[in-house]
Protein backbone atom coordinates (compact mmCIF):
# COMPACT_ATOMS: atom_id res chain seq x y z
CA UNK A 1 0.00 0.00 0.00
CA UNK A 2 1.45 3.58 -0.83
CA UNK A 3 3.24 5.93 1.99
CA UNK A 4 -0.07 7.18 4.22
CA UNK A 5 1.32 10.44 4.80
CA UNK A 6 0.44 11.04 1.01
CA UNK A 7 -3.22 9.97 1.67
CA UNK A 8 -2.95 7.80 -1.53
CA UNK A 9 -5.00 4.59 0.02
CA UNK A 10 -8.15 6.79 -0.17
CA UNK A 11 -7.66 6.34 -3.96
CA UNK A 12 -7.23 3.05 -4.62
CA UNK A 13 -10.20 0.84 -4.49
CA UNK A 14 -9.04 -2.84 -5.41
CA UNK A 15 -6.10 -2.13 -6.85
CA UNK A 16 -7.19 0.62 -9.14
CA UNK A 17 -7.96 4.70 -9.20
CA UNK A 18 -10.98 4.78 -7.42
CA UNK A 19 -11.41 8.93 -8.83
CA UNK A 20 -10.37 10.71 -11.95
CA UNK A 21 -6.32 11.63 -12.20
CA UNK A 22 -6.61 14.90 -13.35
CA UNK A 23 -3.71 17.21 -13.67
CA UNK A 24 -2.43 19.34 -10.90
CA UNK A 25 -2.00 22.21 -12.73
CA UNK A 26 -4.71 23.10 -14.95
CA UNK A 27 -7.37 20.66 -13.45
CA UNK A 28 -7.65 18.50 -17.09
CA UNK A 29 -8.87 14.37 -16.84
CA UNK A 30 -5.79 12.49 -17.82
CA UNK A 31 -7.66 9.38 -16.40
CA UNK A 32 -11.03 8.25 -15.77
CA UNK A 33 -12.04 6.31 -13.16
CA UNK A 34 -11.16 2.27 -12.59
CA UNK A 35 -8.48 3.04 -15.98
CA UNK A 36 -5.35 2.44 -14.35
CA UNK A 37 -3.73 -0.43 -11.80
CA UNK A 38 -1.53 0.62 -8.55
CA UNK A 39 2.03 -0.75 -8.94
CA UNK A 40 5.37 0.23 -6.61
CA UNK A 41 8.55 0.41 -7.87
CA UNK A 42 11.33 2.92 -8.11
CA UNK A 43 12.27 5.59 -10.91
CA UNK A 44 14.15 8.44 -12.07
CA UNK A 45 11.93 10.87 -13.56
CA UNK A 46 13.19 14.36 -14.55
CA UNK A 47 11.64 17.38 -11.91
CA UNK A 48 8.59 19.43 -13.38
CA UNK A 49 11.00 22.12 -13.06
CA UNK A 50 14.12 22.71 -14.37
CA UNK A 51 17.22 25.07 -14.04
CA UNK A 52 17.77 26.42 -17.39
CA UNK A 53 21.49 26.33 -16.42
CA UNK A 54 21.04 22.53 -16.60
CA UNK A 55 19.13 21.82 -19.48
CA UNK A 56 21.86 18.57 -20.92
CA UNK A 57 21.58 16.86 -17.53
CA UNK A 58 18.30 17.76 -15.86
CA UNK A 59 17.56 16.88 -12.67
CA UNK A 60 15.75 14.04 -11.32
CA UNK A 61 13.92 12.48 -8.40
CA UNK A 62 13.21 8.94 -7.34
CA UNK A 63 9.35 7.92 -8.04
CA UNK A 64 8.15 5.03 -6.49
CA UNK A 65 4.32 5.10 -6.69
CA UNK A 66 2.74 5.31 -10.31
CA UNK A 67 -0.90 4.51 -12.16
CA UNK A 68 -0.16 1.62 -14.64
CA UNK A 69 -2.24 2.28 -17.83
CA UNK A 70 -1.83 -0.55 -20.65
CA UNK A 71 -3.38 0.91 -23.20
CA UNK A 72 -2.50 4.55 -23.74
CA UNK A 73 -5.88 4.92 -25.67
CA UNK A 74 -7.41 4.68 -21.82
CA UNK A 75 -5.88 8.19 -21.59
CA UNK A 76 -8.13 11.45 -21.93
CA UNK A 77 -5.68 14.11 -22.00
CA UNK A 78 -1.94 13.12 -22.00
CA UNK A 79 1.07 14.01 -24.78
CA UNK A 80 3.99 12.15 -25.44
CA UNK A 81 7.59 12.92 -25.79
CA UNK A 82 10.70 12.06 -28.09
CA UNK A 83 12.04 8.89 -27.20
CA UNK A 84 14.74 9.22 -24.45
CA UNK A 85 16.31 5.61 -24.64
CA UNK A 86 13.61 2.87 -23.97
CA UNK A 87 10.95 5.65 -22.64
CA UNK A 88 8.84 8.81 -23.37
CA UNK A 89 7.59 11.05 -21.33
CA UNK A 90 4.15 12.06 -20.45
CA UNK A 91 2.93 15.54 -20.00
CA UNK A 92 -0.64 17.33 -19.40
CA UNK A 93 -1.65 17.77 -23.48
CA UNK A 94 -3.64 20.78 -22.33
CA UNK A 95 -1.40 23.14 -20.36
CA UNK A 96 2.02 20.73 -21.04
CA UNK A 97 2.86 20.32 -17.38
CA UNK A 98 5.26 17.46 -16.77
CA UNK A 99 6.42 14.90 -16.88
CA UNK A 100 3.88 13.63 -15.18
CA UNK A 101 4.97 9.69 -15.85
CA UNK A 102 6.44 7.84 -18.79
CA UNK A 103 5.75 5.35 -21.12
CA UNK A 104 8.00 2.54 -21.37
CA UNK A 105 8.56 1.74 -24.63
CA UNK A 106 10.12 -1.80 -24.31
CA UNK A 107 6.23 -3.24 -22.49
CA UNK A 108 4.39 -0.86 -24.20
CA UNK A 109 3.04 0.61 -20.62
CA UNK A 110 2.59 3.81 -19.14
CA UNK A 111 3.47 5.14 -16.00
CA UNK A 112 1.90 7.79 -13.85
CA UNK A 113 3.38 9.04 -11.10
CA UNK A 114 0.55 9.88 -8.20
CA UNK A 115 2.72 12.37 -6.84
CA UNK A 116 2.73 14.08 -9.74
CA UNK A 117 -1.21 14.54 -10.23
CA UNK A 118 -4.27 14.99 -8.08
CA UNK A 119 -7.34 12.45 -7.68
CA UNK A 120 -11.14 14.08 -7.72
């Protein structure tokens, strides 16, 4: 179960987003309800925001608590990235906030990091 100091459990309802993930910036549905599965693990995902001194190494923090989405037609409002290696990265496609996850390229998921986004 996710950290409770986040609150996340409230969200999860056997196994999956029990509310809309809806960006935290601009307030857009990225997912709908019951359209995504919990899953833990750990990753490196570049900080919303960046020095522009740093732009050829940006900085990063570890995620560890992400929305897995296996289709990324499930998705109502996301954009892609480039390809950076085996990934992409996933932004608001309304106001371009993120990355707000990533899509693996090599399993064809997506990634959605619940710190990254807010649940109503």
């Amino acid at each position: 179960m996710p950290d409770c100091s986040e609150n996340y459990e409230n969200e999860i309802l056997d196994g999956r987003n029990f509310r809309s993930v809806k960006c935290k910036f601009c307030d857009s549905v990225i997912l709908s309800p019951s359209s995504a599965t919990f899953t833990s693990f750990e990753f490196q995902l570049p900080l919303i925001r960046q020095s522009k001194l740093n732009e050829s190494n940006p900085e990063t923090e570890t995620v560890s608590l992400f929305w897995s989405v296996n289709d990324m037609f499930e998705f109502q409002n996301v954009g892609f990235s480039c390809s950076v290696g085996n990934n992409k990265y996933l932004a608001c496609a309304d106001c371009e906030a993120g990355p707000i996850g990533y899509h693996d390229l090599t399993n064809k998921k997506s990634y959605v990091a619940l710190s990254r986004v807010q649940h109503s």
